[in-house]
PDB file of N, CA and C in Angstrom:
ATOM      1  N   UNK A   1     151.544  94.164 -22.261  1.00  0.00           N
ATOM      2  CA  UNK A   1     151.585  93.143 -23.318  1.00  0.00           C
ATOM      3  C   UNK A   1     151.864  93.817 -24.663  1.00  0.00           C
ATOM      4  N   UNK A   2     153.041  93.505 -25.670  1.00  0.00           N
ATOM      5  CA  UNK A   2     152.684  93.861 -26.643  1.00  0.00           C
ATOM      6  C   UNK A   2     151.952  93.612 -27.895  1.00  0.00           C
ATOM      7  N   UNK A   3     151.653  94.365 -27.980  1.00  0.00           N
ATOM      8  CA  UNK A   3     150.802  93.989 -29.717  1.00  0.00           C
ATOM      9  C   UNK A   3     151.903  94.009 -30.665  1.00  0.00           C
ATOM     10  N   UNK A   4     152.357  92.929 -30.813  1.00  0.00           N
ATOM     11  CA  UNK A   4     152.588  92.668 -32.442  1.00  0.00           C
ATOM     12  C   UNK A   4     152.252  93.216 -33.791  1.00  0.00           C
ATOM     13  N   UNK A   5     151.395  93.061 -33.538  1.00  0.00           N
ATOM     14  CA  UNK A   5     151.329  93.872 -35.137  1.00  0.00           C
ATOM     15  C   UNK A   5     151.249  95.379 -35.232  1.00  0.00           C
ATOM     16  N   UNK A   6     151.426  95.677 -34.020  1.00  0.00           N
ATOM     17  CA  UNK A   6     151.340  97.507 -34.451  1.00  0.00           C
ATOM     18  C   UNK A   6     152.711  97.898 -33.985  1.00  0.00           C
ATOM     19  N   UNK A   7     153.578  96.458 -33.447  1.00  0.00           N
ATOM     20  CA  UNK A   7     155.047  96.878 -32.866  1.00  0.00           C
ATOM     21  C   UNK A   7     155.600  96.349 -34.524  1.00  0.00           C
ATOM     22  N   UNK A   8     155.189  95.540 -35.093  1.00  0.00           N
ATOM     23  CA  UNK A   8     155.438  95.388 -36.817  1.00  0.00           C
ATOM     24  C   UNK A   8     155.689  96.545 -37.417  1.00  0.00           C
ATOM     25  N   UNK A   9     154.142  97.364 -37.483  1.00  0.00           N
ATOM     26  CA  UNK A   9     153.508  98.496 -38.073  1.00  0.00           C
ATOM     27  C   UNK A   9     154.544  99.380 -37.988  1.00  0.00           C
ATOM     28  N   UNK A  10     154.655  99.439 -36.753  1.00  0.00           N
ATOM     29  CA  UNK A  10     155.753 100.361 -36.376  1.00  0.00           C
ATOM     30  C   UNK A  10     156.943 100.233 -36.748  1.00  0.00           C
ATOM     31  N   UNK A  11     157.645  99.350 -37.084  1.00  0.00           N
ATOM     32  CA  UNK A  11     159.282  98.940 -37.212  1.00  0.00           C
ATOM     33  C   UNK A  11     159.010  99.341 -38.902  1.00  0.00           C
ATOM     34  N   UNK A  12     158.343  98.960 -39.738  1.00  0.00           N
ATOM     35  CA  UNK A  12     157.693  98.843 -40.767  1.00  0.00           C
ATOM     36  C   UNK A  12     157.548 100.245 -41.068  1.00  0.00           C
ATOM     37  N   UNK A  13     157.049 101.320 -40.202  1.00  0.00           N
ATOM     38  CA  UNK A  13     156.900 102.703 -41.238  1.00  0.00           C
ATOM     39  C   UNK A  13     158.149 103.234 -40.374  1.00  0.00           C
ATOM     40  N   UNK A  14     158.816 102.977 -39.491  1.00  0.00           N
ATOM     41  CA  UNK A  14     160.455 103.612 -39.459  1.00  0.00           C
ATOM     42  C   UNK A  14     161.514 103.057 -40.484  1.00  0.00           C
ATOM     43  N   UNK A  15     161.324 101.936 -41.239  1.00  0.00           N
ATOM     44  CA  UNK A  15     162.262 101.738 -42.666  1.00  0.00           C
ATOM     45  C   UNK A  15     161.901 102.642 -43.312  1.00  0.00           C
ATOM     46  N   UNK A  16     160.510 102.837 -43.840  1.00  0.00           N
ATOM     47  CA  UNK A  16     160.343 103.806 -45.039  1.00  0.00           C
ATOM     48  C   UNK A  16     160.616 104.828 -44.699  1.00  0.00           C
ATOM     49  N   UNK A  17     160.462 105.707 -43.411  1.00  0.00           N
ATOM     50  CA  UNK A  17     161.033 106.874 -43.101  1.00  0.00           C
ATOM     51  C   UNK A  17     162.612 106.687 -43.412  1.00  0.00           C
ATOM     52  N   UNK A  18     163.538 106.053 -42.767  1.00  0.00           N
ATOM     53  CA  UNK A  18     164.448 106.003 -43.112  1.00  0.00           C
ATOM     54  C   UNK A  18     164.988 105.924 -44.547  1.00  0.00           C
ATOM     55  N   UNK A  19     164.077 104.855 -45.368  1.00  0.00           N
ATOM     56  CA  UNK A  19     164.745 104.631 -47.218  1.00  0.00           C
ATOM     57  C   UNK A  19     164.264 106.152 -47.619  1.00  0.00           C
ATOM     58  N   UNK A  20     163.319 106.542 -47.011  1.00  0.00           N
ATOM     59  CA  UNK A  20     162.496 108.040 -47.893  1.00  0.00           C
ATOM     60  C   UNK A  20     163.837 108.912 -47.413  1.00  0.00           C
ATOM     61  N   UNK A  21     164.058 108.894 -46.324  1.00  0.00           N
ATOM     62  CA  UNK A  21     164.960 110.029 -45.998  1.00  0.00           C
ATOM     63  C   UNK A  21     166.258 109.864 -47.050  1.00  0.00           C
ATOM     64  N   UNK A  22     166.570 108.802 -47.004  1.00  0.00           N
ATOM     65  CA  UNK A  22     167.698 108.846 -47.689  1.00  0.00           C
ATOM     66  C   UNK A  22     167.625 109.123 -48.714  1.00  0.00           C
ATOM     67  N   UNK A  23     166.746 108.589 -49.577  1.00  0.00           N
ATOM     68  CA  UNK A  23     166.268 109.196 -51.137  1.00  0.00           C
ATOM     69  C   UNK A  23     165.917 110.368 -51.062  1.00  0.00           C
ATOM     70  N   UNK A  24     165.119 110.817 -50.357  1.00  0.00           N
ATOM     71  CA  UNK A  24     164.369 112.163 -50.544  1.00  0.00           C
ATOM     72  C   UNK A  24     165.436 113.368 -49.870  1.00  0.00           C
ATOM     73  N   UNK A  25     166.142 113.249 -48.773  1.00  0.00           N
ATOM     74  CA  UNK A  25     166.691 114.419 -48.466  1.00  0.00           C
ATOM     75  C   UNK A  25     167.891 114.859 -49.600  1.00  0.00           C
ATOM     76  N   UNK A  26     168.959 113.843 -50.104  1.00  0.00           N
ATOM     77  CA  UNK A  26     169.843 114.830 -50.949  1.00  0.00           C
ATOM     78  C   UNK A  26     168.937 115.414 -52.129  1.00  0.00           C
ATOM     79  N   UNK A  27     167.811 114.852 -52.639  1.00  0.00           N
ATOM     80  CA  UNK A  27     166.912 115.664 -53.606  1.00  0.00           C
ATOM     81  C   UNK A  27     166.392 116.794 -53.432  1.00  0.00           C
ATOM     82  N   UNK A  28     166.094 116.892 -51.733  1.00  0.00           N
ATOM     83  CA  UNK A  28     165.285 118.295 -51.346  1.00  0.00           C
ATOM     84  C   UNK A  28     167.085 119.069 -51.268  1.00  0.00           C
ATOM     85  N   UNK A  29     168.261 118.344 -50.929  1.00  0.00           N
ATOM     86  CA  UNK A  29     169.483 119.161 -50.671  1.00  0.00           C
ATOM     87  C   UNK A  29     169.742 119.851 -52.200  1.00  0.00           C
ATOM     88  N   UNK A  30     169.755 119.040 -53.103  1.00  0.00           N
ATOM     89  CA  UNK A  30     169.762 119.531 -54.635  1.00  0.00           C
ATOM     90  C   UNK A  30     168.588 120.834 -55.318  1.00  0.00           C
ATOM     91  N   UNK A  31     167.632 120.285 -54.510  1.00  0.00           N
ATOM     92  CA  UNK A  31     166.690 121.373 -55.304  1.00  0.00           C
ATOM     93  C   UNK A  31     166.320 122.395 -54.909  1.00  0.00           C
ATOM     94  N   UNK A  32     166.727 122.723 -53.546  1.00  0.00           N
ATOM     95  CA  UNK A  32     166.629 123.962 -52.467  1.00  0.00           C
ATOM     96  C   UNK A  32     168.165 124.769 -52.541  1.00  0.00           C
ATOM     97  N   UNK A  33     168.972 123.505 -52.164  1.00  0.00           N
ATOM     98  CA  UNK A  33     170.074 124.030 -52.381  1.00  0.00           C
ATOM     99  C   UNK A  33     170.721 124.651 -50.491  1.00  0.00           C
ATOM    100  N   UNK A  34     169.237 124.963 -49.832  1.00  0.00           N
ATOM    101  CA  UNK A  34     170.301 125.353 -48.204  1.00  0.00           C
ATOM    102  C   UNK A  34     169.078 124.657 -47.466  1.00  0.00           C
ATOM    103  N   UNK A  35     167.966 124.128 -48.012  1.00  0.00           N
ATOM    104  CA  UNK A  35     167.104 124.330 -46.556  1.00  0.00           C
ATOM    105  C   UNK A  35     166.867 122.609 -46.250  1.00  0.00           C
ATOM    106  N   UNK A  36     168.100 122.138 -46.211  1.00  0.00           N
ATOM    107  CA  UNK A  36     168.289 120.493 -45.881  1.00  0.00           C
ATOM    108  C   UNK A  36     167.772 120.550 -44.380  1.00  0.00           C
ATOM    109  N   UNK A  37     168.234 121.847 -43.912  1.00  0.00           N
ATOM    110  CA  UNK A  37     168.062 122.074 -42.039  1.00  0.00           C
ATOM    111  C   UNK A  37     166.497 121.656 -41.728  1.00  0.00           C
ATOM    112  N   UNK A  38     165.553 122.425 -42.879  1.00  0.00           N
ATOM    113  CA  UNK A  38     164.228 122.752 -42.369  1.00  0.00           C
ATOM    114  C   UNK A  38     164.279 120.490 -42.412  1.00  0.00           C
ATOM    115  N   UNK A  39     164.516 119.683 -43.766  1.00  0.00           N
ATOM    116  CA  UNK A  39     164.410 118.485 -43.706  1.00  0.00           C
ATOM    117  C   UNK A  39     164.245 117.494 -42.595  1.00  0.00           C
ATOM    118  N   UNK A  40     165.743 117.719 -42.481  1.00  0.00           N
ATOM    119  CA  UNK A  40     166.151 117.068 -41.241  1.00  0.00           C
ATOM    120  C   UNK A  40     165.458 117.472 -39.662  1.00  0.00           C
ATOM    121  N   UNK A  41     164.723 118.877 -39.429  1.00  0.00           N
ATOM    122  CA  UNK A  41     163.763 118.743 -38.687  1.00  0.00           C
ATOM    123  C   UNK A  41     163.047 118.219 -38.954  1.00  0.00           C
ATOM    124  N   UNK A  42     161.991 118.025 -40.018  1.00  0.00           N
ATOM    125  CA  UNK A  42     161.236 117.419 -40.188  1.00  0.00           C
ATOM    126  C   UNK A  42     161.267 115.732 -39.771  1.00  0.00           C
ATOM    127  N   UNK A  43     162.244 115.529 -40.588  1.00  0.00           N
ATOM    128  CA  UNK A  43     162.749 114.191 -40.045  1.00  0.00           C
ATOM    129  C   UNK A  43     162.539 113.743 -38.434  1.00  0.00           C
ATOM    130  N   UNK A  44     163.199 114.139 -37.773  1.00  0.00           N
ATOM    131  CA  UNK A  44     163.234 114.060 -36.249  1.00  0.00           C
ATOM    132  C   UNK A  44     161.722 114.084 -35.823  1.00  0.00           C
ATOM    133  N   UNK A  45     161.624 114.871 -36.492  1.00  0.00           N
ATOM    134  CA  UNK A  45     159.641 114.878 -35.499  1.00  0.00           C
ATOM    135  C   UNK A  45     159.143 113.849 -36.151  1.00  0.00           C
ATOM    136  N   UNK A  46     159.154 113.388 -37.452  1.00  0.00           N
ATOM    137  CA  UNK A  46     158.808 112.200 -37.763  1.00  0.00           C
ATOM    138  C   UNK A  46     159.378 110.878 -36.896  1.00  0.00           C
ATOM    139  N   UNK A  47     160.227 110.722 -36.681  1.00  0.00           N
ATOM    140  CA  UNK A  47     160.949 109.632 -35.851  1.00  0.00           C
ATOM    141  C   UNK A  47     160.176 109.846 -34.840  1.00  0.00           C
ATOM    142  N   UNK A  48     160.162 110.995 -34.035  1.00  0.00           N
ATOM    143  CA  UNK A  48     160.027 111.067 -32.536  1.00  0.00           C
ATOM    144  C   UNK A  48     158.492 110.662 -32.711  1.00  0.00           C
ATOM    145  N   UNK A  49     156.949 111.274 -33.531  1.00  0.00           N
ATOM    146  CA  UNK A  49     156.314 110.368 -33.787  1.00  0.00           C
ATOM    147  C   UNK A  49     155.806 108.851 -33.780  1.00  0.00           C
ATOM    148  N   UNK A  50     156.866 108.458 -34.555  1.00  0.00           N
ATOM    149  CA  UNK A  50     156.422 106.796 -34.532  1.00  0.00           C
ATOM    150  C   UNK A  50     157.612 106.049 -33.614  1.00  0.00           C
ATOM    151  N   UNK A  51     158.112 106.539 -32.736  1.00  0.00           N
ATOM    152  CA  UNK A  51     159.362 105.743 -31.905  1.00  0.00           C
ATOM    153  C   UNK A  51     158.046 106.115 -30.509  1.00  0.00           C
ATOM    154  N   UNK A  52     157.482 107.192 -30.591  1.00  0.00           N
ATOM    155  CA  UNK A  52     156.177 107.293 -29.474  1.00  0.00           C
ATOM    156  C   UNK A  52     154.912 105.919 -29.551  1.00  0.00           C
ATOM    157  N   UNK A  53     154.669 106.185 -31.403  1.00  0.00           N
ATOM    158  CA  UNK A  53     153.795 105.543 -30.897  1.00  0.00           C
ATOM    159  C   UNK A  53     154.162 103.742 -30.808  1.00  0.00           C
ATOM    160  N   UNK A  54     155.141 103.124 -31.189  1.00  0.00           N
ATOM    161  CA  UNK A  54     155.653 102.197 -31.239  1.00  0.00           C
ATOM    162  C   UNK A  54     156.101 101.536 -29.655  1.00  0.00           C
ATOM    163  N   UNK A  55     156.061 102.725 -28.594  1.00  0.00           N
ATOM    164  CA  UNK A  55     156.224 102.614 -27.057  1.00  0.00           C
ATOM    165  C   UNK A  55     154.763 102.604 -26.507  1.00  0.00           C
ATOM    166  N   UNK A  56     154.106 103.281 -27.269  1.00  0.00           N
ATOM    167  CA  UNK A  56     152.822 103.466 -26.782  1.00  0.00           C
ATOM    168  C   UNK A  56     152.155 101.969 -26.761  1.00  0.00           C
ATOM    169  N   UNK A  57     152.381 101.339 -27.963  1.00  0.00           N
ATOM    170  CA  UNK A  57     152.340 100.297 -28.096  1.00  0.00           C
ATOM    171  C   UNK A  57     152.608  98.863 -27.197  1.00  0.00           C
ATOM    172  N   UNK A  58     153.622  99.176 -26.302  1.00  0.00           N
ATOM    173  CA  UNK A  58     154.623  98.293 -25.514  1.00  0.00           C
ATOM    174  C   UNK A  58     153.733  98.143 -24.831  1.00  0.00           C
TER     175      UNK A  58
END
């Protein structure tokens, strides 16, 4: 059965990951200047995170 509101929760903090990424990575690309790489890992484990717990959910 799903829960609704934590399949919400969930859809809900993968936008802000996504608007943050977009705002925030060319800023970390500007102010580092090479380590966009380390970002964009970061990124991914964040996704892979809440795309888990958003199944976990299901």
């Amino acid at each position: 059965m799903v829960d609704l509101e934590e399949l919400i929760g969930g859809i809900i903090a993968l936008f802000i990951i996504i608007i943050s990424i977009v705002i925030i990575l060319p800023a970390i690309g500007e102010a580092t200047g090479a380590n966009l790489t380390w970002a964009i890992i970061a990124f991914i484990i964040l996704a892979i995170g809440v795309i888990a717990s958003i199944l976990k959910g299901l």
